[in-house]
PDB file of N, CA and C in Angstrom:
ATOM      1  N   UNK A   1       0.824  -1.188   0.000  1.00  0.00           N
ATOM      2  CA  UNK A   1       0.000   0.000   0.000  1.00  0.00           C
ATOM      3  C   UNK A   1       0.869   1.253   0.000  1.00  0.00           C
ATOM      4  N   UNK A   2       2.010   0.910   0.719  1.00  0.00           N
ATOM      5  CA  UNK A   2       2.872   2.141   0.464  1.00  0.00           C
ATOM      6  C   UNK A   2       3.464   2.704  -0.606  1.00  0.00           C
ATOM      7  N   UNK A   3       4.111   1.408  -1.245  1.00  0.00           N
ATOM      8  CA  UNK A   3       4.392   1.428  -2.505  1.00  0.00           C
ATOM      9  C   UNK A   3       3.193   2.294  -3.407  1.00  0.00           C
ATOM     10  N   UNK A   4       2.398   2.608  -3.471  1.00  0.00           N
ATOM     11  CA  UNK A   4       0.963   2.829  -4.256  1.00  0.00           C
ATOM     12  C   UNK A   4       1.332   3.880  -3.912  1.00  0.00           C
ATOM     13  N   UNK A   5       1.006   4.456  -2.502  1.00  0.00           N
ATOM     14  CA  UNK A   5       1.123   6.117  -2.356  1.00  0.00           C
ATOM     15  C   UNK A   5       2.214   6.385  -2.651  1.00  0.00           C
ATOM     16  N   UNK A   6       3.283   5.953  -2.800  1.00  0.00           N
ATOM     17  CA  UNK A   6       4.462   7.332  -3.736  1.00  0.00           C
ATOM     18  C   UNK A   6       4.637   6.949  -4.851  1.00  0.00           C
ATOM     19  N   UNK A   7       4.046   5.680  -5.520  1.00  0.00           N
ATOM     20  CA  UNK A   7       3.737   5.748  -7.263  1.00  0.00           C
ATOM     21  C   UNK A   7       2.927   7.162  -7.471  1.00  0.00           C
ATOM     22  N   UNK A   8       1.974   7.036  -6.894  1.00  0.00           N
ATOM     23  CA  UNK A   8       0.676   7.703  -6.808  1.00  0.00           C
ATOM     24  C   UNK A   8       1.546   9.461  -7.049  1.00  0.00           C
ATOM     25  N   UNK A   9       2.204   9.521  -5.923  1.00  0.00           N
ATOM     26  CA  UNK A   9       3.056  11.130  -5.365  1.00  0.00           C
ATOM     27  C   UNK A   9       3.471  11.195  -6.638  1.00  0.00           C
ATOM     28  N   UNK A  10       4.870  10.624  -7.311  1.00  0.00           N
ATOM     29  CA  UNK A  10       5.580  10.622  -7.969  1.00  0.00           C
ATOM     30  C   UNK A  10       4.699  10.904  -8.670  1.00  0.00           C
ATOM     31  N   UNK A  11       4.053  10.904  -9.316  1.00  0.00           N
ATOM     32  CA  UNK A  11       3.141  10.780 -11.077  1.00  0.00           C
ATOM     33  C   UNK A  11       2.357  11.880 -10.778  1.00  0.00           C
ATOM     34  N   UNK A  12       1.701  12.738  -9.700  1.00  0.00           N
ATOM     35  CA  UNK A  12       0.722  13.705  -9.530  1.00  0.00           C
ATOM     36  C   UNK A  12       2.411  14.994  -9.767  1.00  0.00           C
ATOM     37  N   UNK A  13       3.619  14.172  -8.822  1.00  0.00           N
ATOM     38  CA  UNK A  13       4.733  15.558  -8.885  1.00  0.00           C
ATOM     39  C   UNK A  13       4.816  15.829 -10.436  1.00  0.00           C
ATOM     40  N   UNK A  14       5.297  14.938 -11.149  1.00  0.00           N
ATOM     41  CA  UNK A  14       5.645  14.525 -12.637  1.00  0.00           C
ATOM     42  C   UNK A  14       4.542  15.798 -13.276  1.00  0.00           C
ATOM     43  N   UNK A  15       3.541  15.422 -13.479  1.00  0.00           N
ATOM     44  CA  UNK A  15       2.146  15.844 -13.734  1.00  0.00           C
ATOM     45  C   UNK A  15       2.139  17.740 -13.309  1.00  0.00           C
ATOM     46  N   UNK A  16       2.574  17.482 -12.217  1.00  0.00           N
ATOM     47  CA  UNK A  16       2.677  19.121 -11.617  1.00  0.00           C
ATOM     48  C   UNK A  16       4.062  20.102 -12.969  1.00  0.00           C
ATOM     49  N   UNK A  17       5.009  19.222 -12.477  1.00  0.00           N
ATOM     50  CA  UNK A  17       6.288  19.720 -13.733  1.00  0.00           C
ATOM     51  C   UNK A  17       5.626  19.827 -14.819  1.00  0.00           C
ATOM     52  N   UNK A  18       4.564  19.177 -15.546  1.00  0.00           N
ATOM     53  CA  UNK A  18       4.897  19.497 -16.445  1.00  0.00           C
ATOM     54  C   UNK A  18       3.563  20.469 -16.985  1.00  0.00           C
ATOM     55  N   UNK A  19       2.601  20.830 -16.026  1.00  0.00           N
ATOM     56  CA  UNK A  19       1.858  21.602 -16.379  1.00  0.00           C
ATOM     57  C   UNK A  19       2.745  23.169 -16.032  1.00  0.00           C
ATOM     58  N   UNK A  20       3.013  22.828 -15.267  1.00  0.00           N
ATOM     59  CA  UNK A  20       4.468  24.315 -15.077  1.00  0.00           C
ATOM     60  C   UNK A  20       5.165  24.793 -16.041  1.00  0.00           C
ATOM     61  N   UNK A  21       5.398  23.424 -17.046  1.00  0.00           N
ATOM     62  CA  UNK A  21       6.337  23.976 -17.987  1.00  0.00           C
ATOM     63  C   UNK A  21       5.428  24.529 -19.029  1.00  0.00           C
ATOM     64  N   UNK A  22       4.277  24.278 -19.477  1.00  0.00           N
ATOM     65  CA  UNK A  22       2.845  24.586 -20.280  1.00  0.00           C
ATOM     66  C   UNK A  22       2.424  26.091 -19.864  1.00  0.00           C
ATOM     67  N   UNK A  23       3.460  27.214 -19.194  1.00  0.00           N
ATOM     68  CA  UNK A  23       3.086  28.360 -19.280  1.00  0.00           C
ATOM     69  C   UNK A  23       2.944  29.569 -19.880  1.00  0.00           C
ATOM     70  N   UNK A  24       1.668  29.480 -19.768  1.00  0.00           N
ATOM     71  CA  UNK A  24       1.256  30.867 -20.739  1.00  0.00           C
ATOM     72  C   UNK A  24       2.480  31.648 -20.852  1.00  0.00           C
ATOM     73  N   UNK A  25       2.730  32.447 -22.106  1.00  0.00           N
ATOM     74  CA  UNK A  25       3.337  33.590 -22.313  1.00  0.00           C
ATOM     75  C   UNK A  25       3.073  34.276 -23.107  1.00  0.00           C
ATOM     76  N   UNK A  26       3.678  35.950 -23.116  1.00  0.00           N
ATOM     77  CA  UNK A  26       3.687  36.580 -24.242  1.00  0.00           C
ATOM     78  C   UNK A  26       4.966  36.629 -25.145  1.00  0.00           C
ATOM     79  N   UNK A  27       4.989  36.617 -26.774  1.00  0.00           N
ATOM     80  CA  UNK A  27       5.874  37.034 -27.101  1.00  0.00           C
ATOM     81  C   UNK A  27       5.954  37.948 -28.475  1.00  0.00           C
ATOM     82  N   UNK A  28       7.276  38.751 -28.738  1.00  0.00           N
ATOM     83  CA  UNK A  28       6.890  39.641 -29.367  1.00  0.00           C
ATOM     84  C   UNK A  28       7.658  39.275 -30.294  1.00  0.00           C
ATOM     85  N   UNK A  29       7.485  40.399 -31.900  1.00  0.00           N
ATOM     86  CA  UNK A  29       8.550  40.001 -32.944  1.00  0.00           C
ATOM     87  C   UNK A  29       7.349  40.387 -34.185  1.00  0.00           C
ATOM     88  N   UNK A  30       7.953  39.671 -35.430  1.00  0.00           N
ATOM     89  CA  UNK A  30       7.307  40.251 -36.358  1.00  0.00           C
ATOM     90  C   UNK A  30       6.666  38.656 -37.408  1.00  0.00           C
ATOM     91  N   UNK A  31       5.492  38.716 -37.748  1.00  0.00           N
ATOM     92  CA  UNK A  31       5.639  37.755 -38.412  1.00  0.00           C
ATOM     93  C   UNK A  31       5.877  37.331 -39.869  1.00  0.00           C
ATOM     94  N   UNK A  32       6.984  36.764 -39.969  1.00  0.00           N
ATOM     95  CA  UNK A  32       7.459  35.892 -41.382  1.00  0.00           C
ATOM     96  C   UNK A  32       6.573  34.757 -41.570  1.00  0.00           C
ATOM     97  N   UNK A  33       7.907  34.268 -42.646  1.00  0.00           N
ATOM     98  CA  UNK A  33       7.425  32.546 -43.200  1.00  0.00           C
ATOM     99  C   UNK A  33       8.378  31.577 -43.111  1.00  0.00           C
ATOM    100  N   UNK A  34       8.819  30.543 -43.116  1.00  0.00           N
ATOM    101  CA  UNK A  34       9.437  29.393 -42.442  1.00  0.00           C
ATOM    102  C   UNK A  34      10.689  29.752 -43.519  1.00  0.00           C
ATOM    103  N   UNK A  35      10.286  30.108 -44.620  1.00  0.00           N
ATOM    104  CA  UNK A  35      11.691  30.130 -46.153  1.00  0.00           C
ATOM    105  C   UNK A  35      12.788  31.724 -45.601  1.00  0.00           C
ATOM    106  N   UNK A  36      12.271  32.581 -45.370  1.00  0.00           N
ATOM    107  CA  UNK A  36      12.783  33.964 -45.348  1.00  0.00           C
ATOM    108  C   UNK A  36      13.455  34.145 -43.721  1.00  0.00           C
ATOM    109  N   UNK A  37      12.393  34.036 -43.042  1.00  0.00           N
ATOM    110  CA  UNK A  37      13.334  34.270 -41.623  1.00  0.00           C
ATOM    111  C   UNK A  37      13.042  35.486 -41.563  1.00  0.00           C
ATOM    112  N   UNK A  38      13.983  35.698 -40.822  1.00  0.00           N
ATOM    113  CA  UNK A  38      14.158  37.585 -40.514  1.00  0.00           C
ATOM    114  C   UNK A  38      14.536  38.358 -42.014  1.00  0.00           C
ATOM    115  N   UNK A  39      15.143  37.811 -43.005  1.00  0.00           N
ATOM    116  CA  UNK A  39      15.662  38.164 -44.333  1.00  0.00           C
ATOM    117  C   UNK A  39      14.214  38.222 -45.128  1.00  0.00           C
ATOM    118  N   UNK A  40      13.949  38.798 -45.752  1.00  0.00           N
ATOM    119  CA  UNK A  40      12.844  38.695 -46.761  1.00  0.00           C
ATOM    120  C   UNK A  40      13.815  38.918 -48.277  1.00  0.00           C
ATOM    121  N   UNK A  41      13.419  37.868 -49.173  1.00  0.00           N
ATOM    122  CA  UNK A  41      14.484  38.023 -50.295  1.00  0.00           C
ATOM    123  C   UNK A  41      13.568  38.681 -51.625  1.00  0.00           C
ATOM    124  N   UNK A  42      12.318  38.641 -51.090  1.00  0.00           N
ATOM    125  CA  UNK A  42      11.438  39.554 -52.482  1.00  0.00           C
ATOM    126  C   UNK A  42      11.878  41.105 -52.147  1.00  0.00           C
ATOM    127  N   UNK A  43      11.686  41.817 -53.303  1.00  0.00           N
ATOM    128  CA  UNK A  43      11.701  43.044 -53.504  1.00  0.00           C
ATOM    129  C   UNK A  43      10.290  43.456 -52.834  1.00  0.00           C
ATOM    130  N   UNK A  44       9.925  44.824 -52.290  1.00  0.00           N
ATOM    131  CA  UNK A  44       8.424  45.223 -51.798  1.00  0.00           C
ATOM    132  C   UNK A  44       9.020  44.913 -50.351  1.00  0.00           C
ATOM    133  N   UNK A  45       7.512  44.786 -49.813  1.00  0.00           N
ATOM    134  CA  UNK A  45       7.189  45.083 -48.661  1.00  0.00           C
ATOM    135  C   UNK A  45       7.664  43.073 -47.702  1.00  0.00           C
ATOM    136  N   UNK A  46       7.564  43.655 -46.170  1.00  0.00           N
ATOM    137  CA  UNK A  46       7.845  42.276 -45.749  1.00  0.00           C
ATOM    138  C   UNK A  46       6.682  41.719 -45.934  1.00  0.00           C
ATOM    139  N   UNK A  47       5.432  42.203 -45.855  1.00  0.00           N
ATOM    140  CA  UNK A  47       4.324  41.766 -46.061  1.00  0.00           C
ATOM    141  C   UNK A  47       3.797  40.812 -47.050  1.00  0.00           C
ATOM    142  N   UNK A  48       3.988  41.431 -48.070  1.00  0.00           N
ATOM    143  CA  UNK A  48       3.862  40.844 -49.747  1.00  0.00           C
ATOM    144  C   UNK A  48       4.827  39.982 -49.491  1.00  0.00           C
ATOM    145  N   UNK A  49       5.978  39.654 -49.688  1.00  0.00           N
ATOM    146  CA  UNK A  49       6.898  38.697 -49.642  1.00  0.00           C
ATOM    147  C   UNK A  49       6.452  37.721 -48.598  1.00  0.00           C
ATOM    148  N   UNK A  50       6.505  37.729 -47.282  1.00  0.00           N
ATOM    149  CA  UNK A  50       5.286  36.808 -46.607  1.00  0.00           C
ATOM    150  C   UNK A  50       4.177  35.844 -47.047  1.00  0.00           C
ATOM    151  N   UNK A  51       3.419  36.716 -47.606  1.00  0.00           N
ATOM    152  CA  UNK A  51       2.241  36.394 -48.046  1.00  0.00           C
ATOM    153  C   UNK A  51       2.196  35.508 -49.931  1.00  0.00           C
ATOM    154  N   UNK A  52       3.290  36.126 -50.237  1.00  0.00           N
ATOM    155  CA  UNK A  52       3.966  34.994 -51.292  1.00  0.00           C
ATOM    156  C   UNK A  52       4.152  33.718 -50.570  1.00  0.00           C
ATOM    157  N   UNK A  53       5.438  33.917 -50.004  1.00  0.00           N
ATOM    158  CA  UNK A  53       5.966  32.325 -49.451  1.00  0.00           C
ATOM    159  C   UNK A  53       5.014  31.475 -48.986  1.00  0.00           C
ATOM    160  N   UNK A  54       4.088  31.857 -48.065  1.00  0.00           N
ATOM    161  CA  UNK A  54       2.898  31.010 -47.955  1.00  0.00           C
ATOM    162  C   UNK A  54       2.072  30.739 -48.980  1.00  0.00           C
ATOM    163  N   UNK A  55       1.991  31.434 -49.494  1.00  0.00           N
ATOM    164  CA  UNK A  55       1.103  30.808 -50.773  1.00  0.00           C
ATOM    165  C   UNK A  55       2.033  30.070 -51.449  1.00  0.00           C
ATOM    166  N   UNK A  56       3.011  30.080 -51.180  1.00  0.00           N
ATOM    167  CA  UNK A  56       4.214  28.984 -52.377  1.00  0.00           C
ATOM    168  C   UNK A  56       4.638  27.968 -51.584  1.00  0.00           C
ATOM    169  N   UNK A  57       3.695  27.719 -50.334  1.00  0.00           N
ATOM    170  CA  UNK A  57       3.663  26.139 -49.471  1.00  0.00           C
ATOM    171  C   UNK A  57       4.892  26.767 -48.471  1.00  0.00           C
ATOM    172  N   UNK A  58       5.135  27.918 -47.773  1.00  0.00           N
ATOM    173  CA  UNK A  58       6.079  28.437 -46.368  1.00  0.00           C
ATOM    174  C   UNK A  58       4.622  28.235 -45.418  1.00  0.00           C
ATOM    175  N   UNK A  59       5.907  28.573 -44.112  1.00  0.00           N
ATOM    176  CA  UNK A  59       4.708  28.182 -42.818  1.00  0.00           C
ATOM    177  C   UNK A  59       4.886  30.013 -42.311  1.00  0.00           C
ATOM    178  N   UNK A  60       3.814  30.129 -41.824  1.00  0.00           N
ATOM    179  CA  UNK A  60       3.847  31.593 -41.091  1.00  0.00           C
ATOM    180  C   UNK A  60       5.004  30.985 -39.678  1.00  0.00           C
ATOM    181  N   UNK A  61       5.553  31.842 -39.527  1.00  0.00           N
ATOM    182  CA  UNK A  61       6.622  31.914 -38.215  1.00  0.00           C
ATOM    183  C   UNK A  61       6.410  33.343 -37.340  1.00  0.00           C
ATOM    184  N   UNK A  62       6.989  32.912 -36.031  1.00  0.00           N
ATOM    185  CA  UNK A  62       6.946  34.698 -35.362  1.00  0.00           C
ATOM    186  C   UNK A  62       9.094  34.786 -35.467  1.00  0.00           C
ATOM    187  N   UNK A  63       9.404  35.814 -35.789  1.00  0.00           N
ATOM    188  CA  UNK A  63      10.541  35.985 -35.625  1.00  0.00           C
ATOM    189  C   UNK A  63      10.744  37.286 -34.855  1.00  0.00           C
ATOM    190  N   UNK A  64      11.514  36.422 -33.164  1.00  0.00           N
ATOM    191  CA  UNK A  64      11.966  37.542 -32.433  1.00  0.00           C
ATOM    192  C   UNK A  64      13.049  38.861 -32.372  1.00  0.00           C
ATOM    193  N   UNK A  65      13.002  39.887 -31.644  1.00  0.00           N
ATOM    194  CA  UNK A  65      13.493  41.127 -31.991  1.00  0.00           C
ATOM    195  C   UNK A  65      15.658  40.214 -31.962  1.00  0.00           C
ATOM    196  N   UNK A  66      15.651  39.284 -31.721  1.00  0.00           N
ATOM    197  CA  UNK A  66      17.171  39.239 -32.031  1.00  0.00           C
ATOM    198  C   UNK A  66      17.350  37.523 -32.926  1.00  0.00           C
ATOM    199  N   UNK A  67      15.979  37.654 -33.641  1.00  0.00           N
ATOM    200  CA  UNK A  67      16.357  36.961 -34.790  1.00  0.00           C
ATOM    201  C   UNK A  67      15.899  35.649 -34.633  1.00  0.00           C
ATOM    202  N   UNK A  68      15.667  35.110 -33.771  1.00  0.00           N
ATOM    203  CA  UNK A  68      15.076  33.529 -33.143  1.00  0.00           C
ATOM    204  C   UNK A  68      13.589  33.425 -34.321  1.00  0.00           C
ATOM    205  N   UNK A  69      13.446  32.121 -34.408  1.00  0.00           N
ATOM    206  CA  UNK A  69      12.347  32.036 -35.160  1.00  0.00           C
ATOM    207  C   UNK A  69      11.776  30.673 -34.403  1.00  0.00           C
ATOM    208  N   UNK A  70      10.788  31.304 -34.463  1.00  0.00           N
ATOM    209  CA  UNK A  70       9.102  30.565 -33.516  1.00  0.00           C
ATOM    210  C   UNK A  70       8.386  29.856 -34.523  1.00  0.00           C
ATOM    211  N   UNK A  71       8.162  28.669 -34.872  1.00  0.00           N
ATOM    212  CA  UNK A  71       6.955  28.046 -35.724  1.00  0.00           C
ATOM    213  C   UNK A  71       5.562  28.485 -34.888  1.00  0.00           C
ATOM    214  N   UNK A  72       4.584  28.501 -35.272  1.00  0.00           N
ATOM    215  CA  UNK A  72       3.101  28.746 -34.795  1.00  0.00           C
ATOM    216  C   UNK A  72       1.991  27.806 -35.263  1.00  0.00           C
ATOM    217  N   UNK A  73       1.739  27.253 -34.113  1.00  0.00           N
ATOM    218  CA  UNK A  73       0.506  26.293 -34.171  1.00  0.00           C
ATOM    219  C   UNK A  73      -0.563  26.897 -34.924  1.00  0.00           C
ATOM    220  N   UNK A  74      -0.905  27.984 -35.290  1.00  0.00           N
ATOM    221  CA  UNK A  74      -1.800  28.489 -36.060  1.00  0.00           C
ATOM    222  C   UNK A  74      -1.524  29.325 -37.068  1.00  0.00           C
ATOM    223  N   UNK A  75      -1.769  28.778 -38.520  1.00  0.00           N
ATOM    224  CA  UNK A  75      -1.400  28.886 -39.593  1.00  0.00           C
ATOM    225  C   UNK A  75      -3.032  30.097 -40.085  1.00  0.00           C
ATOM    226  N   UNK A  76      -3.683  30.090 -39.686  1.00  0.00           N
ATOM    227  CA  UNK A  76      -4.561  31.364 -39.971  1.00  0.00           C
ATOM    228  C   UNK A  76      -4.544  32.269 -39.734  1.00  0.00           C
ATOM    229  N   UNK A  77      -4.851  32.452 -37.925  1.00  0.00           N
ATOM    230  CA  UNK A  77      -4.728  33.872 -37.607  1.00  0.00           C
ATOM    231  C   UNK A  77      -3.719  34.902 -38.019  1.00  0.00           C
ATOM    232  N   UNK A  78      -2.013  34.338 -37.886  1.00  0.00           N
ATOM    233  CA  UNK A  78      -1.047  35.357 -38.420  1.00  0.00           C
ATOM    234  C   UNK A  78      -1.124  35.734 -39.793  1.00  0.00           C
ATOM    235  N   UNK A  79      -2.203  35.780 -41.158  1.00  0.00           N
ATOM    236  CA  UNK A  79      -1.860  36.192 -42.289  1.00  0.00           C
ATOM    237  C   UNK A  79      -2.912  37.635 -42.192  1.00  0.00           C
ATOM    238  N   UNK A  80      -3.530  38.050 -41.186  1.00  0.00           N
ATOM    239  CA  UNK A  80      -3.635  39.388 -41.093  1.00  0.00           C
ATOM    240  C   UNK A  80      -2.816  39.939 -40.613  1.00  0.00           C
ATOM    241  N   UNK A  81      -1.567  39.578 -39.977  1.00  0.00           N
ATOM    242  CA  UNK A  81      -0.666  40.694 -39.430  1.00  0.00           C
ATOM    243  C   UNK A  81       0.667  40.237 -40.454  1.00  0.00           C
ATOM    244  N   UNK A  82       0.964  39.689 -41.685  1.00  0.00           N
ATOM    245  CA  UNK A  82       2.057  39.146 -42.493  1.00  0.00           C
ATOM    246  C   UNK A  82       2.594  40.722 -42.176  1.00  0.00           C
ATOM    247  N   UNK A  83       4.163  40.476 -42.027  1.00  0.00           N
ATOM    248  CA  UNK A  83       4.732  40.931 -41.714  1.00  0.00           C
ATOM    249  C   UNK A  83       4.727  42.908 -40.921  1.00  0.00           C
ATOM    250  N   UNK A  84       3.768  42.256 -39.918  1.00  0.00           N
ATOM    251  CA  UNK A  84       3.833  43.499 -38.710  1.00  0.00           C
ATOM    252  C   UNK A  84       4.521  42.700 -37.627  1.00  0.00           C
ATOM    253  N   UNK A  85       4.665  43.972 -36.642  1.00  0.00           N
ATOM    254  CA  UNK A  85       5.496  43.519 -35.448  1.00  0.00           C
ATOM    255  C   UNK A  85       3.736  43.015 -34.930  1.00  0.00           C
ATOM    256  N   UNK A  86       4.117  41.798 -33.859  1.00  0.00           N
ATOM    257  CA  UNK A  86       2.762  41.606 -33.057  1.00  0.00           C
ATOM    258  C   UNK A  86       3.210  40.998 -31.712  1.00  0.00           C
ATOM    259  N   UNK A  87       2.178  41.347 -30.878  1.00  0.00           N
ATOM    260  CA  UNK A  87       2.370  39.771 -29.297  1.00  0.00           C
ATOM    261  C   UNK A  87       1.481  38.394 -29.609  1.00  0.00           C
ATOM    262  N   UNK A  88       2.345  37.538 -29.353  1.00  0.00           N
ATOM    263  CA  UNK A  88       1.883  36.103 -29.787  1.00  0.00           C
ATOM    264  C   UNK A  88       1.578  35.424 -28.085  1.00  0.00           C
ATOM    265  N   UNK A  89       0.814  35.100 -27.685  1.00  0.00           N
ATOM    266  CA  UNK A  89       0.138  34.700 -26.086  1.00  0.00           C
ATOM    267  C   UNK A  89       0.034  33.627 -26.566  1.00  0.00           C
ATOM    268  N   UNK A  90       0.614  32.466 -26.205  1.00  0.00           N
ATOM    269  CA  UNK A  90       0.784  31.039 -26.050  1.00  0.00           C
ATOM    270  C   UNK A  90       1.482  30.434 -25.311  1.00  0.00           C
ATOM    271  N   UNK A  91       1.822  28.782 -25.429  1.00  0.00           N
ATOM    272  CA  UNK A  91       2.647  28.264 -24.707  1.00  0.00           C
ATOM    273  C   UNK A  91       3.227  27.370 -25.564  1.00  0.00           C
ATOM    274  N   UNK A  92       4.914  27.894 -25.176  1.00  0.00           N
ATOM    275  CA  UNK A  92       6.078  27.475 -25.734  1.00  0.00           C
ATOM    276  C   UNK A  92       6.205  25.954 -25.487  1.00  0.00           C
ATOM    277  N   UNK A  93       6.687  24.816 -26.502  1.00  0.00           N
ATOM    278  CA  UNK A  93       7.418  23.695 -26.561  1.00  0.00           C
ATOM    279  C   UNK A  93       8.234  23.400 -27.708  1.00  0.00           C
ATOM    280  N   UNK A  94       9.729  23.339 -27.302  1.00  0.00           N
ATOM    281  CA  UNK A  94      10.374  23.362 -28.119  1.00  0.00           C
ATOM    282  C   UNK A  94      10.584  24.984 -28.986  1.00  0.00           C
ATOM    283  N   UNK A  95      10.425  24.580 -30.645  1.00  0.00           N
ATOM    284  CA  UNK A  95      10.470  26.099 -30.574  1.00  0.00           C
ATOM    285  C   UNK A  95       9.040  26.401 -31.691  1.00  0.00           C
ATOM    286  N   UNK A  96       8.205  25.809 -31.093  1.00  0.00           N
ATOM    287  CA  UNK A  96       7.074  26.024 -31.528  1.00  0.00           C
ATOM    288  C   UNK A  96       6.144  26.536 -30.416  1.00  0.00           C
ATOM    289  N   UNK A  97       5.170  27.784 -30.740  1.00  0.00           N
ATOM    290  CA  UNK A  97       3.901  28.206 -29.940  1.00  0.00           C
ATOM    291  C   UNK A  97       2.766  27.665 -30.053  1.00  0.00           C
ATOM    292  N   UNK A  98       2.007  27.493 -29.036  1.00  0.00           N
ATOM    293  CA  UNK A  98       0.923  27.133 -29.682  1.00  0.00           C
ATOM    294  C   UNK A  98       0.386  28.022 -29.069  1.00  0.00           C
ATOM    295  N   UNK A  99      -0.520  29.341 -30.526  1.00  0.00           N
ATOM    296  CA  UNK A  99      -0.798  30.215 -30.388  1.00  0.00           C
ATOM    297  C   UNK A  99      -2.260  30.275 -29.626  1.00  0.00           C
ATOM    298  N   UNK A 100      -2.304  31.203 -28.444  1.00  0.00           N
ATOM    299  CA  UNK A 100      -3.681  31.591 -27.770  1.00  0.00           C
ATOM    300  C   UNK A 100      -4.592  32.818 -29.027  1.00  0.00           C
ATOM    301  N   UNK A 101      -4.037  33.941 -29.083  1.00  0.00           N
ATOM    302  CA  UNK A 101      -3.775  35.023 -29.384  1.00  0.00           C
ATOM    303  C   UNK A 101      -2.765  35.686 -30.317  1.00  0.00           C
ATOM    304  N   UNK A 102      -2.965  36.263 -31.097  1.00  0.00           N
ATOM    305  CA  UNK A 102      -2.256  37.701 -31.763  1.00  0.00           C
ATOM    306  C   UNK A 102      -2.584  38.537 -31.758  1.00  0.00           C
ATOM    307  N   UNK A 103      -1.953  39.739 -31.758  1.00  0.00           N
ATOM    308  CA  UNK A 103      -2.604  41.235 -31.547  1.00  0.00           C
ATOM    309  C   UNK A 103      -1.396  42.317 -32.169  1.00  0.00           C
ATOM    310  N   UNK A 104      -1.627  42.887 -32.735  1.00  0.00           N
ATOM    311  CA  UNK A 104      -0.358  44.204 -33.425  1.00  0.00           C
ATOM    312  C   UNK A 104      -0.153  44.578 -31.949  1.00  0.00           C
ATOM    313  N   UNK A 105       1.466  44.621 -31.776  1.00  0.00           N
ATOM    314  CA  UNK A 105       2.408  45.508 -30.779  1.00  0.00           C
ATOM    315  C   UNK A 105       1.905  46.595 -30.882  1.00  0.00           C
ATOM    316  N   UNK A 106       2.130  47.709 -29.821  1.00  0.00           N
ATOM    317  CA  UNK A 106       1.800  48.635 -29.790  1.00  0.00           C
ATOM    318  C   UNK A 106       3.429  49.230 -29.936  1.00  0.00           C
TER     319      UNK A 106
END
């Protein structure tokens, strides 16, 4: 029976870690596409070039103010903000978000 209660402990602690690590955040940056990065290689706007690459099978990405690039669980919401700065409210794994929210930075 003892044995049971600290299987039991162990797996509720486990369980605790890892909803801890599942924390909300905000983050900021601008959004690209999985091909360009922080570089946009079309001529025009970051926007248009964005909004190309996805249409030419790229993934929307958030890319942070020192260059890090974020995949995003949600491939819809970011093609109204193609390339504006925005806050992305999700929770980080690995280096993918899974997006709550977007909203243009102020």
């Amino acid at each position: 029976m003892r044995k049971a209660g600290l299987l039991c402990s162990a797996i509720l602690m486990v369980a605790g870690l890892a909803m801890a690590a599942q924390k909300q955040q905000t983050f900021t940056g601008a959004i690209s596409d999985s091909m360009c990065g922080a570089s946009h290689m079309m001529q025009g706007s970051a926007k248009d070039c964005t909004l190309k690459c996805v249409k030419d099978g790229s993934k929307f990405v958030l890319v942070d103010p020192a260059g890090k690039v974020y995949q995003l669980s949600d491939q819809k919401a970011p093609e109204a903000f193609a390339g504006a700065n925005v806050k992305v409210t999700g929770t980080l794994n690995g280096d993918t978000i899974t997006v709550k929210s977007i909203a243009a930075a102020k």
